[in-house]
Structure formats: structure tokens, C-alpha cells
Protein backbone atom coordinates (compact mmCIF):
# COMPACT_ATOMS: atom_id res chain seq x y z
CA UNK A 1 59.94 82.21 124.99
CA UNK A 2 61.59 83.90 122.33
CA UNK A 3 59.53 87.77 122.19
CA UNK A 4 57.67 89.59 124.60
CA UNK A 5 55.50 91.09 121.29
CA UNK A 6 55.74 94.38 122.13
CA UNK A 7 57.45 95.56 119.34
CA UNK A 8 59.56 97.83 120.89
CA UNK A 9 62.85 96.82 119.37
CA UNK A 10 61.85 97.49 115.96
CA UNK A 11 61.79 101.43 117.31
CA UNK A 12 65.35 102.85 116.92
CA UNK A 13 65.11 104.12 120.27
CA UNK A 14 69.04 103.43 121.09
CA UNK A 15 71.66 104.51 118.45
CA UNK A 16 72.83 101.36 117.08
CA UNK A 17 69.22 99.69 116.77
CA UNK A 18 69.48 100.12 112.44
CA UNK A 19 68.82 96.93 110.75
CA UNK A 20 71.87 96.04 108.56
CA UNK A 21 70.66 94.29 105.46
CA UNK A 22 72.88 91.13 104.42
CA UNK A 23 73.56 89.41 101.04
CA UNK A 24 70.90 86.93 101.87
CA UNK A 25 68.01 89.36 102.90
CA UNK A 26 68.09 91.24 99.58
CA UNK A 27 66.61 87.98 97.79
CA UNK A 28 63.83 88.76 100.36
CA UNK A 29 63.12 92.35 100.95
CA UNK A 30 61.91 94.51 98.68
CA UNK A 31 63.53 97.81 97.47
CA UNK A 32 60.76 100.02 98.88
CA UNK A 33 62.15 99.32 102.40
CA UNK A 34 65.42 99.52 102.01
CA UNK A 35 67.60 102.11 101.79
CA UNK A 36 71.71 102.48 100.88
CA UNK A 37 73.90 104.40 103.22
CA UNK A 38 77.19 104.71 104.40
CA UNK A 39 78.03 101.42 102.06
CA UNK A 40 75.54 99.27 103.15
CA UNK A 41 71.46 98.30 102.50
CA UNK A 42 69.69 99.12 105.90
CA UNK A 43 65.80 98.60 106.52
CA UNK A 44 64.08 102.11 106.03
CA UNK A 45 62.27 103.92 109.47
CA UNK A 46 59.13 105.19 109.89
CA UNK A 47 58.98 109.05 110.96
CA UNK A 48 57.92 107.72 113.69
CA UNK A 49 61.79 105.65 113.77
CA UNK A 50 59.76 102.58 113.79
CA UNK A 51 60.81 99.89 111.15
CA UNK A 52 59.31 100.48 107.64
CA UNK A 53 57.79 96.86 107.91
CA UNK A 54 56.24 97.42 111.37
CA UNK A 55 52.42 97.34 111.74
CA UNK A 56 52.01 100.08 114.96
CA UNK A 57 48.83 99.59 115.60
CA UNK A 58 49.16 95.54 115.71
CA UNK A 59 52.96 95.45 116.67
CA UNK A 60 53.61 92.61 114.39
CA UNK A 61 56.02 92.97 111.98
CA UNK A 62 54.32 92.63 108.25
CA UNK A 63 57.13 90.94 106.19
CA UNK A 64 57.51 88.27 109.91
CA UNK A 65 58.37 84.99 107.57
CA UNK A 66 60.95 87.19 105.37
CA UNK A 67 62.17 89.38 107.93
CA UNK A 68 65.64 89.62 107.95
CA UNK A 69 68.98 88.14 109.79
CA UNK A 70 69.16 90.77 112.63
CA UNK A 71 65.95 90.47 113.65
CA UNK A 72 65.73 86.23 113.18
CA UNK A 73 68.85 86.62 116.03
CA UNK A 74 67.25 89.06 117.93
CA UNK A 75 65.04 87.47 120.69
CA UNK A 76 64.03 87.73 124.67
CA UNK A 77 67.00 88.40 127.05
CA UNK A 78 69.07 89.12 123.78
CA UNK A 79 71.49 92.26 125.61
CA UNK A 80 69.86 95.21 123.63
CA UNK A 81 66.05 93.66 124.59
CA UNK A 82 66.59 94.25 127.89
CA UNK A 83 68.00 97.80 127.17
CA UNK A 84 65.55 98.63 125.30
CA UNK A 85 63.17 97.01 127.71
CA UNK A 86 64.77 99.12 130.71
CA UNK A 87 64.87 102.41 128.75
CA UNK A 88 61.28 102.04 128.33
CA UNK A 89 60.01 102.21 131.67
């Protein structure tokens, strides 16, 4: 299985859940959710802190097929899903 679909990772709910931005997701997302800080491209939040690209209502992220390197890695039992699946409760 590779995502419980509940969307709750794309919530910055710990500190270090930002999505870094590489070289190779630039090509792919566009400038209206992304934003430059500290030296680096990172996917805009919600006020909410959800993603920029997350649908909250569906949970699905809206850009899925472009999405970028972080969350492509980022799967079930990945160490910071089951944080974030623990701090939930």
C-alpha cells in the first residue's frame, strides 16, 4: 500500500513537514505555489498550513501526477507518516 489517503501529511502539523522544491520540480510547478525563502523554492501553505495544492474537502492532492520529489518519496510507514499519524490521534 503506499497512502492511507488521508491527507494528513500535506498539513505542516510537525516543524520540518515544508516541502523543499528541487531543480527538477520547478519544470513542473507553477510559480503561484511556490514561494522563495531562506535560499530555497518551498511549496506555499494554506492558512489553514495545508499544502497550497491540497484539495481539503477531497484530500487529494490537485497537481498528484506533477507533485513533487518529497512527496513521490513520501509513502505509508515512511518515519514522519507514522508521526504524523500518532500525533493525530
Amino acid at each position: 500500500m503506499d497512502c492511507y489517503g488521508c491527507g494528513k501529511c500535506c498539513y505542516k502539523v510537525i516543524k520540518y513537514l515544508d516541502v523543499e522544491l528541487f531543480k527538477k520540480d520547478l519544470e513542473n510547478i507553477p510559480i503561484n505555489l511556490r514561494e522563495f525563502r531562506n535560499n530555497a523554492w518551498w511549496m506555499k501553505r494554506k492558512s489553514s498550513n495545508a499544502c497550497i495544492a491540497l484539495n481539503e474537502k477531497t484530500k487529494l492532492c490537485t497537481i498528484y501526477s506533477k507533485r513533487p520529489k518529497e512527496c513521490r518519496d513520501f509513502n505509508q510507514n515512511h518515519p514522519v507518516c507514522n508521526k504524523i499519524l500518532e500525533l493525530a490521534k
